[in-house]
Protein backbone atom coordinates (compact mmCIF):
# COMPACT_ATOMS: atom_id res chain seq x y z
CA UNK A 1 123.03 84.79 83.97
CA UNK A 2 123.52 88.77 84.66
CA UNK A 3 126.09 89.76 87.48
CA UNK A 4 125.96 93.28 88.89
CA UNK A 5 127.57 94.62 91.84
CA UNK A 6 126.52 97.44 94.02
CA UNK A 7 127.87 99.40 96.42
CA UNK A 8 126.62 101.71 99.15
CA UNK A 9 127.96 104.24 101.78
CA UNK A 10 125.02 103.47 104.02
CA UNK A 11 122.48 101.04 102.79
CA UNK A 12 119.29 100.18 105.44
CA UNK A 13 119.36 96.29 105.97
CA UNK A 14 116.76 94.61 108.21
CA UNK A 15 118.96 95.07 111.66
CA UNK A 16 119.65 98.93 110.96
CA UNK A 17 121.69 100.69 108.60
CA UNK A 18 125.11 99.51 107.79
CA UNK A 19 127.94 101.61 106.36
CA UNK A 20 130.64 100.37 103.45
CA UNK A 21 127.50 97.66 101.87
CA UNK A 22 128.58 95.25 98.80
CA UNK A 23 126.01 93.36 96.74
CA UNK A 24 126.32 91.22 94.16
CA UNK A 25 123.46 90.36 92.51
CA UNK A 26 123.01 87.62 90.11
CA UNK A 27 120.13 86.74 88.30
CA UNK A 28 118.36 89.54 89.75
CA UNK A 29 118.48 88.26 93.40
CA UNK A 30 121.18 89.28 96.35
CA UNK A 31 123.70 86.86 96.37
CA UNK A 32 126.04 88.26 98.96
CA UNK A 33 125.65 90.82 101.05
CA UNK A 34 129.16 92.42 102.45
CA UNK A 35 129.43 94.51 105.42
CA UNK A 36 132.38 97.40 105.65
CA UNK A 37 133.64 96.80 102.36
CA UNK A 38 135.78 98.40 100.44
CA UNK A 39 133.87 99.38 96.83
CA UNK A 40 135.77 97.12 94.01
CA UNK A 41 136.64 98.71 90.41
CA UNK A 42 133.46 97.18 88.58
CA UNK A 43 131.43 98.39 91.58
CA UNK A 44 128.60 100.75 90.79
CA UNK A 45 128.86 103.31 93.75
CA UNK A 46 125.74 105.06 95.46
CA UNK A 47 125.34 106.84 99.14
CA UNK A 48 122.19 106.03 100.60
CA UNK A 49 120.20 103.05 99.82
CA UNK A 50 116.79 101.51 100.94
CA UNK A 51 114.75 98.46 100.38
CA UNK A 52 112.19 99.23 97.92
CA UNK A 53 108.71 100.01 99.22
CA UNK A 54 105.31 97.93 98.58
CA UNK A 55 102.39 99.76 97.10
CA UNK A 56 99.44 97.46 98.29
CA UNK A 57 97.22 99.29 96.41
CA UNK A 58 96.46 100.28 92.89
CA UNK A 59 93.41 101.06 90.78
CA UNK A 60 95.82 101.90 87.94
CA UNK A 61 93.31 103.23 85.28
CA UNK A 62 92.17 105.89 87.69
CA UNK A 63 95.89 107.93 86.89
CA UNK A 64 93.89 109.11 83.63
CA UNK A 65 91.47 110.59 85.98
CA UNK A 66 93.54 112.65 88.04
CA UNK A 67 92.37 116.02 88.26
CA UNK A 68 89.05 115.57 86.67
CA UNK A 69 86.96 115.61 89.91
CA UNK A 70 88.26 118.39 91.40
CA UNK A 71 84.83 120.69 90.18
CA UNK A 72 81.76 121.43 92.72
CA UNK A 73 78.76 119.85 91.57
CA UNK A 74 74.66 120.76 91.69
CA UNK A 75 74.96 118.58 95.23
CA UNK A 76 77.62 118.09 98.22
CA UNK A 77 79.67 116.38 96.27
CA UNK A 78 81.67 113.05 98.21
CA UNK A 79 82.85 109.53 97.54
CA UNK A 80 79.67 108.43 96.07
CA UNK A 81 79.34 111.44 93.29
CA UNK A 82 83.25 110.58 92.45
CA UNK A 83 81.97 107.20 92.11
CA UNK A 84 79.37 108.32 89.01
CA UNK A 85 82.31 110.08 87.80
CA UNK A 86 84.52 107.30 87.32
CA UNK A 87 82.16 105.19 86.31
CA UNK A 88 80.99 107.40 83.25
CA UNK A 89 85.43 107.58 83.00
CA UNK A 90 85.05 103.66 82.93
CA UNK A 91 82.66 103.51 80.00
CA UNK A 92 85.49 104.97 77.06
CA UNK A 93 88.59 102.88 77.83
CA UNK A 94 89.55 99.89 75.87
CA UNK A 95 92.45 97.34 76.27
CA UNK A 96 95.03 99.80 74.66
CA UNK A 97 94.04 102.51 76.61
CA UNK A 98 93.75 100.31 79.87
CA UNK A 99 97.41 99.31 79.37
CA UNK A 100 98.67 102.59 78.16
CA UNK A 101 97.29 104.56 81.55
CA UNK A 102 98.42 101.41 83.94
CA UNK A 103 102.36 101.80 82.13
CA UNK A 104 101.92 105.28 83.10
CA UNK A 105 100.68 104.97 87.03
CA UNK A 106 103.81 101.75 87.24
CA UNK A 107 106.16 104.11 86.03
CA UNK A 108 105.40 107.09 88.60
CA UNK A 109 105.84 104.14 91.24
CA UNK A 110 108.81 103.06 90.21
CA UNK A 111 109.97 106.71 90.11
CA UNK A 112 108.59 107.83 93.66
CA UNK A 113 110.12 104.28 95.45
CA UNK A 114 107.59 101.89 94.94
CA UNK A 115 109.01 98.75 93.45
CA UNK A 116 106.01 96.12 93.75
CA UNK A 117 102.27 97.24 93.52
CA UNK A 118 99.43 95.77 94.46
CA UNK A 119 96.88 95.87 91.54
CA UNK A 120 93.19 95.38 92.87
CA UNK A 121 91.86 95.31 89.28
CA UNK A 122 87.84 95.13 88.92
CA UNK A 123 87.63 96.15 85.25
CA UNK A 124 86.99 92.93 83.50
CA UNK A 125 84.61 93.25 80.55
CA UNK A 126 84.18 95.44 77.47
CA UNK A 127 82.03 98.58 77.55
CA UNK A 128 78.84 96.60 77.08
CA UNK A 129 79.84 94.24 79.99
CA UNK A 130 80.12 91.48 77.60
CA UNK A 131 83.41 89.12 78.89
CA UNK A 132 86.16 89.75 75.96
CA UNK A 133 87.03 86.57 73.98
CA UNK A 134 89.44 85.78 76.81
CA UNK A 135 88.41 86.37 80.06
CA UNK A 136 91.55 88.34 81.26
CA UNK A 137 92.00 90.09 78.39
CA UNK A 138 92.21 93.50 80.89
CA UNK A 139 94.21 91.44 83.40
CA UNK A 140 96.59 90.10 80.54
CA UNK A 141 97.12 94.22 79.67
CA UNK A 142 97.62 95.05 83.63
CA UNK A 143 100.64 92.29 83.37
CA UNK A 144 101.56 94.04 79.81
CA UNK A 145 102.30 97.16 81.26
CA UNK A 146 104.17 95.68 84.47
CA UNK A 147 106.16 93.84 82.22
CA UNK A 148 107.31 97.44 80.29
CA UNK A 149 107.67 98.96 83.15
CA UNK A 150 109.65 96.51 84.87
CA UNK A 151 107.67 96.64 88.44
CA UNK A 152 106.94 93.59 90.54
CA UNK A 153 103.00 92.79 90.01
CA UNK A 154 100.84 90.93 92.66
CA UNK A 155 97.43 90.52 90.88
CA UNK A 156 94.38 90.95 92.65
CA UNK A 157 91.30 90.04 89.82
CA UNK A 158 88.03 91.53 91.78
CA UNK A 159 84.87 89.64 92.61
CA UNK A 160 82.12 92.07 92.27
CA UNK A 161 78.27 90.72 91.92
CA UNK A 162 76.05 93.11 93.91
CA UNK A 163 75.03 96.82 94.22
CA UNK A 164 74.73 96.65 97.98
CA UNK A 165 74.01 94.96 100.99
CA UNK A 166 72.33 91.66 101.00
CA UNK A 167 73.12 90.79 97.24
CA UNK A 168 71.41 94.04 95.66
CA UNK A 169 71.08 93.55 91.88
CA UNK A 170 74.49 95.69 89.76
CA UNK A 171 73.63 98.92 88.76
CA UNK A 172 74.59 99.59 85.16
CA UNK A 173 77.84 101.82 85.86
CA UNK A 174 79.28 98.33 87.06
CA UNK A 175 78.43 96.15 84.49
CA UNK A 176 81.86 95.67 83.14
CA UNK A 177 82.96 94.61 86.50
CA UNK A 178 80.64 92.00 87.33
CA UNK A 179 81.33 88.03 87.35
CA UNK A 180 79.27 85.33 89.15
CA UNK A 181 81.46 82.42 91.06
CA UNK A 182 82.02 80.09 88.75
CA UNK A 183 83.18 82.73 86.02
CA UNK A 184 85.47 84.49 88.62
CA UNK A 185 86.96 81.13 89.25
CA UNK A 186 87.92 81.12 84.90
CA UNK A 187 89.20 84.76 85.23
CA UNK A 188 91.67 83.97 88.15
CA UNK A 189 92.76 80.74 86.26
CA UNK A 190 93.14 82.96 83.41
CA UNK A 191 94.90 85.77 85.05
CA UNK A 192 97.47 83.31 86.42
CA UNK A 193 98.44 82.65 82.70
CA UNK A 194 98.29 86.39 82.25
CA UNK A 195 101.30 87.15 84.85
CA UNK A 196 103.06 83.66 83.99
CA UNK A 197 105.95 85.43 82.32
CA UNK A 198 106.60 88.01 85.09
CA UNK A 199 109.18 87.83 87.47
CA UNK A 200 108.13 87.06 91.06
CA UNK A 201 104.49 88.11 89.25
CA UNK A 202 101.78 86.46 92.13
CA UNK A 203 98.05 86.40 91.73
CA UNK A 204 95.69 86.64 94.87
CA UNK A 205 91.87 87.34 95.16
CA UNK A 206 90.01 89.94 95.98
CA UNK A 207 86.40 90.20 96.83
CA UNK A 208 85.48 93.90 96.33
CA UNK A 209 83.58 94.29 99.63
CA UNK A 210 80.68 93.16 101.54
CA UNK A 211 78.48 95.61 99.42
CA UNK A 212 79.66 93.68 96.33
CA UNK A 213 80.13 90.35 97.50
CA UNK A 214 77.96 88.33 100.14
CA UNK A 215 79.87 86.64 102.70
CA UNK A 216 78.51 83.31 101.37
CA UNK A 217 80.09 84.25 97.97
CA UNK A 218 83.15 85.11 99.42
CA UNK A 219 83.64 81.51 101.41
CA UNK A 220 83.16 79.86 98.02
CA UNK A 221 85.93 81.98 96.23
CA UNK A 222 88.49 81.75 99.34
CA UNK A 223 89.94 78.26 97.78
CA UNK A 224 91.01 80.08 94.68
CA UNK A 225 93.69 81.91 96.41
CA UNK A 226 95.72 79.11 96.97
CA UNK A 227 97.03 80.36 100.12
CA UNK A 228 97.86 83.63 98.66
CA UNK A 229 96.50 87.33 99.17
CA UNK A 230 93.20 88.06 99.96
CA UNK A 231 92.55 91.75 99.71
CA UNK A 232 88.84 93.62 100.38
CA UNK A 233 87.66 97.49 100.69
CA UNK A 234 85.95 97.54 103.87
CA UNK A 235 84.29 100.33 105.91
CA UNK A 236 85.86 103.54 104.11
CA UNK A 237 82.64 105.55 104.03
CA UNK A 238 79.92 106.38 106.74
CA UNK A 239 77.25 105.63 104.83
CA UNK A 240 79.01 102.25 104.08
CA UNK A 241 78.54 101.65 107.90
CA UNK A 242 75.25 102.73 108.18
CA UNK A 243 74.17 101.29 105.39
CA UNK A 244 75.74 97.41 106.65
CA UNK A 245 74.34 98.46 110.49
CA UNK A 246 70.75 98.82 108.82
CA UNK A 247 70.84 95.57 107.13
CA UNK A 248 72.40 93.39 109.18
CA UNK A 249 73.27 94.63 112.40
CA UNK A 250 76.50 95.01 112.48
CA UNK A 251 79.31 97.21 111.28
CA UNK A 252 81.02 96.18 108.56
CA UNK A 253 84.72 95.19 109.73
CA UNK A 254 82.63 93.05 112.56
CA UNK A 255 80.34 91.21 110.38
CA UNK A 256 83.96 90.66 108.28
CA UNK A 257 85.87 89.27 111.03
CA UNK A 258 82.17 87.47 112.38
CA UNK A 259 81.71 85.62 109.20
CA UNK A 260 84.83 85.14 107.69
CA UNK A 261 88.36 83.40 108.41
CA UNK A 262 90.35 86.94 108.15
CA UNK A 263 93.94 85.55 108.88
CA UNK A 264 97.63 86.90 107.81
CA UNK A 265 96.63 86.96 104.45
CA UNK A 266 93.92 89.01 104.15
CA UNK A 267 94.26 93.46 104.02
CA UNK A 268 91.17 95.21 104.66
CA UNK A 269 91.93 97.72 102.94
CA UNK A 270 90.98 101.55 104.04
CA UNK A 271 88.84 100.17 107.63
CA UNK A 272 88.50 103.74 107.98
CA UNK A 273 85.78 102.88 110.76
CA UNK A 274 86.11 101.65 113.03
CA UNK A 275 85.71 100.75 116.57
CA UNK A 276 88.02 100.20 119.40
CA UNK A 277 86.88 96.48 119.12
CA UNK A 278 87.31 96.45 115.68
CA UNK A 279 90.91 97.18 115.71
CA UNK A 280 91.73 94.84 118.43
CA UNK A 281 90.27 92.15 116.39
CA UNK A 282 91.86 92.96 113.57
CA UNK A 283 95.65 93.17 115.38
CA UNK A 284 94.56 89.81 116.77
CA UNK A 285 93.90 88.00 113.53
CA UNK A 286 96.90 89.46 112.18
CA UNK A 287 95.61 90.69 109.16
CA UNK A 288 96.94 94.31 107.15
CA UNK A 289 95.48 97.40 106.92
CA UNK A 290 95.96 99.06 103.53
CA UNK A 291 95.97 102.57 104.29
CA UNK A 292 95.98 105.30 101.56
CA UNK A 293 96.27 108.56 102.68
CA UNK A 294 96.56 110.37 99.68
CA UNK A 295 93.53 108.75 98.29
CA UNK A 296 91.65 109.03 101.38
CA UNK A 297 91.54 112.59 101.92
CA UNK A 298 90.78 113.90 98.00
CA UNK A 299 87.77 111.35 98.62
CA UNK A 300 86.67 112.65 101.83
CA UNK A 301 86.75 109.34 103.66
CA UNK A 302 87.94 110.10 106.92
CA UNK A 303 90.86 109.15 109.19
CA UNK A 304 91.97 105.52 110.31
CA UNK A 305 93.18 105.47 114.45
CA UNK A 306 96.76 104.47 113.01
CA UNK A 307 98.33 105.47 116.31
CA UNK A 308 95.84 103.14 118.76
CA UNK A 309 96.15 100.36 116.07
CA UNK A 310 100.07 100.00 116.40
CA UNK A 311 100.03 100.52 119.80
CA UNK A 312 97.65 97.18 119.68
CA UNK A 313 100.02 95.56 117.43
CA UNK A 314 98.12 96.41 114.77
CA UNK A 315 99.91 96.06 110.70
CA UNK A 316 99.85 98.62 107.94
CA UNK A 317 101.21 99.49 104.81
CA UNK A 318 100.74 102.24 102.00
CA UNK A 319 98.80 102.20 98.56
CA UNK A 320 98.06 104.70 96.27
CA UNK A 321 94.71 103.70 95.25
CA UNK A 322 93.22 106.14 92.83
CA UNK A 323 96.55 107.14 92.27
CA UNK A 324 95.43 111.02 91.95
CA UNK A 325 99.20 111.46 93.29
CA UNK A 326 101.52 108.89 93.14
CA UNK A 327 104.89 109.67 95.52
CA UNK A 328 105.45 107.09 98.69
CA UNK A 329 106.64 109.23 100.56
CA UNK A 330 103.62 111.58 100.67
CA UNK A 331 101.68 108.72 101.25
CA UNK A 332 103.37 108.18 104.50
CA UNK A 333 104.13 112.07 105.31
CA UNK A 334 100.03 112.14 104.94
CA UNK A 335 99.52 109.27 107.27
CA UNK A 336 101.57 111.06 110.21
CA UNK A 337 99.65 114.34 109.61
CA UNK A 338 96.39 113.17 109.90
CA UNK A 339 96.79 111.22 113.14
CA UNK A 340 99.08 114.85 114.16
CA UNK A 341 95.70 116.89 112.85
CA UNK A 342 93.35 114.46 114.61
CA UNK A 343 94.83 113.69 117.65
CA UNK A 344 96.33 117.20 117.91
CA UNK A 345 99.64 115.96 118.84
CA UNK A 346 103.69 115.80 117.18
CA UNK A 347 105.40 112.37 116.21
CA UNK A 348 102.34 110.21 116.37
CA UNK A 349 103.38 106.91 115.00
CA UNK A 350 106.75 107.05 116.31
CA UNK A 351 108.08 104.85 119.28
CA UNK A 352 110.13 104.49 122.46
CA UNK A 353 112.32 101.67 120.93
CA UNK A 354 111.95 103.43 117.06
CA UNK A 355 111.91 107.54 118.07
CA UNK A 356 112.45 108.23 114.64
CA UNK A 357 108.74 108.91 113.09
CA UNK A 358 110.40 108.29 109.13
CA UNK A 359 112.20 105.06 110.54
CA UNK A 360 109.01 103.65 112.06
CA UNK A 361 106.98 104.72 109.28
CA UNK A 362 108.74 103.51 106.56
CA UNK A 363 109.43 100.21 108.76
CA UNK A 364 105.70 98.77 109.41
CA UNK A 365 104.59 99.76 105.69
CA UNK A 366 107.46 98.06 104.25
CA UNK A 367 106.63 94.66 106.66
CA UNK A 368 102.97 95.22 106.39
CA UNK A 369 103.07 95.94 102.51
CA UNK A 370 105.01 92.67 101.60
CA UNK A 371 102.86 90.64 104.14
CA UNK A 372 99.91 91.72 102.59
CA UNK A 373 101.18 91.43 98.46
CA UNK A 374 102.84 87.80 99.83
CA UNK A 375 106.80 89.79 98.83
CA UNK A 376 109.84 89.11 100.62
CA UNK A 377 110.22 92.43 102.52
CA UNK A 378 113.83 93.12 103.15
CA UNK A 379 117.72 93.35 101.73
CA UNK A 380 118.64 89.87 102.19
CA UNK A 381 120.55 86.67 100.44
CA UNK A 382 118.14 85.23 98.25
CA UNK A 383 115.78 87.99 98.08
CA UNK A 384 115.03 90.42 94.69
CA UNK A 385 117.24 93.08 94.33
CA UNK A 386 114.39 95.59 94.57
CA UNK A 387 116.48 98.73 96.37
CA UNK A 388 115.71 102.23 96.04
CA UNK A 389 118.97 104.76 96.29
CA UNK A 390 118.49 108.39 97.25
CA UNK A 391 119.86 111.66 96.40
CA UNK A 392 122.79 112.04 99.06
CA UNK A 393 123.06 115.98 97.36
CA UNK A 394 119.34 116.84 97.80
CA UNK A 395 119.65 120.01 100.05
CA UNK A 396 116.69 118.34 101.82
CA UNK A 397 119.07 115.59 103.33
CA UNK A 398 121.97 117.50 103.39
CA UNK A 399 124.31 117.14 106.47
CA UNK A 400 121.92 114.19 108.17
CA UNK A 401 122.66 110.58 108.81
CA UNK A 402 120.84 107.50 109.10
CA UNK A 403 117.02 107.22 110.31
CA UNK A 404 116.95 111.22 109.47
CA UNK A 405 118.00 110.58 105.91
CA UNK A 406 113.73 108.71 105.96
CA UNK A 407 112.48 111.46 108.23
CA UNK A 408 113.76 113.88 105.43
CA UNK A 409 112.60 112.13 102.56
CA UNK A 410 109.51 112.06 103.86
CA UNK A 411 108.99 114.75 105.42
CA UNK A 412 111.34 117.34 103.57
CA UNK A 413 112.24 115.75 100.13
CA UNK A 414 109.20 113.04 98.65
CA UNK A 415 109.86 111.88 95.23
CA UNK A 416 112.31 114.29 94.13
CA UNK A 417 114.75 112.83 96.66
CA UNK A 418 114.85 109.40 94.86
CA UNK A 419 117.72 108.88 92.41
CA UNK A 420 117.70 105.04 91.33
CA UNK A 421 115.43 101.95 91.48
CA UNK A 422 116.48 98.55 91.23
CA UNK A 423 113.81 95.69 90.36
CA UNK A 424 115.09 92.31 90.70
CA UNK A 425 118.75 94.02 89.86
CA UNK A 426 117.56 96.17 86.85
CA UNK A 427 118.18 99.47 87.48
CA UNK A 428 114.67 101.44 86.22
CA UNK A 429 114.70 104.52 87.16
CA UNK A 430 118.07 106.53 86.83
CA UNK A 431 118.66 110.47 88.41
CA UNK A 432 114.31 110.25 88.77
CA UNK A 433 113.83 109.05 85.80
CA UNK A 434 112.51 106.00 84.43
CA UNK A 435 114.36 104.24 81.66
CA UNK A 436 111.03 104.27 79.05
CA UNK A 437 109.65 107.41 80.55
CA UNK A 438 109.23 109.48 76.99
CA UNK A 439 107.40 106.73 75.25
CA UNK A 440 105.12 105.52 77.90
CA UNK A 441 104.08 109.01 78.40
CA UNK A 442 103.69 109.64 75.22
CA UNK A 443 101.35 106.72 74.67
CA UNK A 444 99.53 107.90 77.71
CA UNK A 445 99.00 111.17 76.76
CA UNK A 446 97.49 109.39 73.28
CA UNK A 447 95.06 107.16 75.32
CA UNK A 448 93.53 110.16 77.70
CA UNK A 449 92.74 112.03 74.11
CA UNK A 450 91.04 109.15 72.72
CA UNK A 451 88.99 108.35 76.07
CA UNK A 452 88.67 112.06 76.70
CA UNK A 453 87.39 113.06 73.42
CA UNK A 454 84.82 110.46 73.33
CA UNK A 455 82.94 111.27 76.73
C-alpha cells in the first residue's frame, strides 16, 4: 500500500489554517494529521495548501463547444437558441469523441482546483437515439476519462422523457437523451458497473427538470438513488417560469418543493428564480443550490439572491456546467460580482463571524459542494487526500497570509495561482500542469476535428 508524506507551511484544515502541517497519507487517505511539525527528510515540502474544491456540476461534452456560440444570430439570440446549437453539436459525437472531450474538461478541473466533479450526464444513446448495445455505453466513457484523468467522479445518469410541461412529447434534438422509467432504472444499474473501478466513484440520479420529467415520474425514480444524490435544473430561465406558472400554477421551485420530498440530498441546481418564499423553503429543507456563475452569465440566465439565501441559512456550491471556462476560482470571483453588480454593494457574501469574502466563499461551496456530490468535505483522518497547494511566489499572493492568500486567488490570481493537486494522494497536476496533459489534449484536439468537420 503507497505511503506519501506531505508537508505544509500553512495548510487550511476545517477549524482554520494551521502552520508547520504533516500528512501522511497511505492508501490514498490522511492517516495522520500533525500540527507544528517539523518537515522530516522524505517529506515533500509545499507553502500553502487547501482542501480540494467540489465541482457539482458538469456537462463535460459541452468543453468542445466553447466558443462556438459566441456569433449574433437572425433573432435575439438567448438560452433557448444556444440550446438548438448544442443540440445540432450533440448530433456528431460518438463514444470516442464523448470520452476524448470529457478527459479534456476533467483535466482543466483538476488544473484550476477542482478535485471531484459532479457529472449530470443526459447523453445516453447513439445519434439515431437508438440505446447502444449496453445501455451506459456513454456513462461507461464519462468513468473512462475520470479514470485517466485521475478526478473523483459522482455520476449523475439523467432522466429526460418530455419536451415541456405536463409530459410534452421529445422533440427530435433530444432523442438521444430520452429513457422511459423502467429503462432509466437499467441505465443507473448499468452506470453503477460503469464507475465500479473508480475510487470513491458514487452514482446518484438526476431527473433533468420538471420540463423533462413529471413529478409523478420523478417519485417513481427517487428509490434508485439509494439514498444518494439527487440533482435537478430548476427555474434558470424566465420563460421556464412562465411557462410552469401557465400550466400549472405555480412557479417552478414551488411546485418542486410542493410535490416532491426535496431533503439534504437533493441540489436544484441554477434556481435562478426565485421568490423570497422560495428560498426560505429551500434553506428549510436543507437542500443545495448549484450555482454556476460562469455558465450563467454567457447564457443570459440571470442572477440567484446568493446574499438573502445565506443570510437564511441557505447552502451553495460551484459547478462549471457548460464548462465554456473552467477555473474555480472565477466561478466564485463571478458569484461575488454579480450579487456586488446587483445589489450595488462591496463584500456581499462575506460575514461578521467570516469578514473575509474568499474565506466565506470558498467555505460554503466547499460544504455545500460535497453535501450535494455525497464527498467528505474537509482535511481530515480518514478522508481522501484530495488537497490543492498554491503558488506561495505568485506576485498575486505575495506578502499576504492566511484567509487573504483565498481572497487573492480568487480575486487576484484564479487558476494560474494553483501549483499541485492531490487526488486520493496522487499528485495530478504539478507547477499547473496535469501529469497526461499533452496526450489528452492531443486526443481532444483529434475529436473536435472529426465532430467539427462533419457538421
Amino acid at each position: 500500500m503507497s505511503r506519501t508524506a506531505l508537508w505544509f507551511r500553512s495548510l487550511l484544515l476545517p477549524d482554520g489554517w494551521a502552520d508547520g502541517v504533516r500528512l501522511v497519507i497511505v492508501g490514498g487517505r490522511i492517516e495522520t494529521v500533525m500540527k507544528d511539525a517539523a518537515a522530516e527528510a522524505e517529506d515533500e515540502r509545499h507553502e500553502i495548501g487547501l482542501p480540494g474544491l467540489p465541482n457539482l456540476h458538469s456537462h463535460a461534452f459541452q468543453r468542445g463547444m466553447a466558443g462556438l456560440t459566441e456569433r449574433r444570430g437572425a433573432t435575439q439570440d438567448s438560452f433557448w437558441t444556444w440550446r438548438e446549437a448544442m443540440y445540432r453539436f450533440v448530433d456528431h459525437m460518438g463514444p470516442e469523441e464523448v470520452e476524448a472531450i470529457a478527459a479534456q474538461a476533467f483535466l482543466e478541473m483538476l488544473e484550476s482546483g477542482f478535485t471531484r466533479v459532479g457529472e449530470f450526464h443526459y447523453v445516453h444513446h447513439d445519434a439515431s437515439g437508438v440505446p447502444y448495445a449496453g445501455i451506459a455505453e456513454l456513462a461507461t466513457r464519462i468513468a473512462a476519462a475520470a479514470g485517466e484523468t485521475g478526478i473523483a467522479l459522482t455520476l449523475l445518469p439523467v432522466f429526460y422523457r418530455h419536451a415541456g410541461f405536463g409530459g410534452l412529447p421529445a422533440a427530435p434534438g433530444q432523442r438521444r437523451f430520452i429513457n422511459d422509467v423502467d429503462q432509466y432504472g437499467k441505465l443507473v444499474e448499468a452506470s453503477r458497473k460503469s464507475v465500479s473501478s473508480l475510487p470513491g466513484a458514487l452514482v446518484g440520479i438526476a431527473p433533468h427538470s420538471l420540463r423533462a420529467a413529471t413529478a409523478e415520474e420523478i417519485a417513481k425514480i427517487l428509490p434508485l438513488a439509494e439514498g444518494g444524490p439527487v440533482h435537478i435544473h430548476v427555474a434558470e430561465q424566465t420563460k421556464e417560469v412562465e411557462d410552469c406558472l401557465a400550466w400549472s400554477g405555480k412557479r417552478p421551485v414551488e411546485l418542486l418543493l410542493d410535490r416532491l420530498p426535496v431533503d439534504e440530498r437533493w441540489c436544484l441546481v441554477h434556481a435562478t428564480h426565485v421568490t423570497d418564499a422560495e428560498t426560505r423553503g429551500i434553506a428549510a429543507r436543507g437542500a443545495v443550490v448549484g450555482l454556476c456563475p460562469i455558465t450563467e452569465a454567457n447564457l443570459g440566465d440571470g442572477l440567484f439572491p446568493a446574499q438573502s439565501f445565506l443570510e437564511r441559512g441557505g447552502r451553495f456550491g460551484v459547478g462549471s456546467d457548460s464548462n465554456v471556462l473552467i477555473d474555480a476560482a472565477e466561478e466564485l470571483r463571478l458569484l461575488e460580482y454579480g450579487q456586488r453588480l446587483s445589489l450595488r454593494t462591496r463584500n456581499a457574501l462575506a460575514r461578521a463571524a467570516t469578514p473575509s469574502v474568499g474565506r466565506n466563499l470558498f467555505d460554503t461551496a466547499l460544504a455545500g459542494g460535497a453535501q450535494a456530490l455525497g464527498a467528505p468535505p474537509s482535511i481530515a483522518v480518514g478522508h481522501p487526500a484530495d488537497l490543492v497547494s498554491l503558488k506561495a511566489d505568485d506576485n498575486a499572493l505575495a506578502h499576504r497570509q492566511g484567509d487573504q492568500w483565498l481572497d487573492a486567488w480568487i480575486f487576484a490570481g484564479g487558476r494560474r495561482s494553483v501549483d499541485c493537486v492531490w487526488r486520493a494522494g496522487a499528485k495530478l497536476v504539478n507547477d499547473g500542469v496535469h501529469i497526461h496533459r499533452e496526450a489528452i489534449g492531443r486526443r481532444y484536439r483529434q475529436a473536435l476535428h472529426k465532430v467539427l468537420q462533419s457538421s
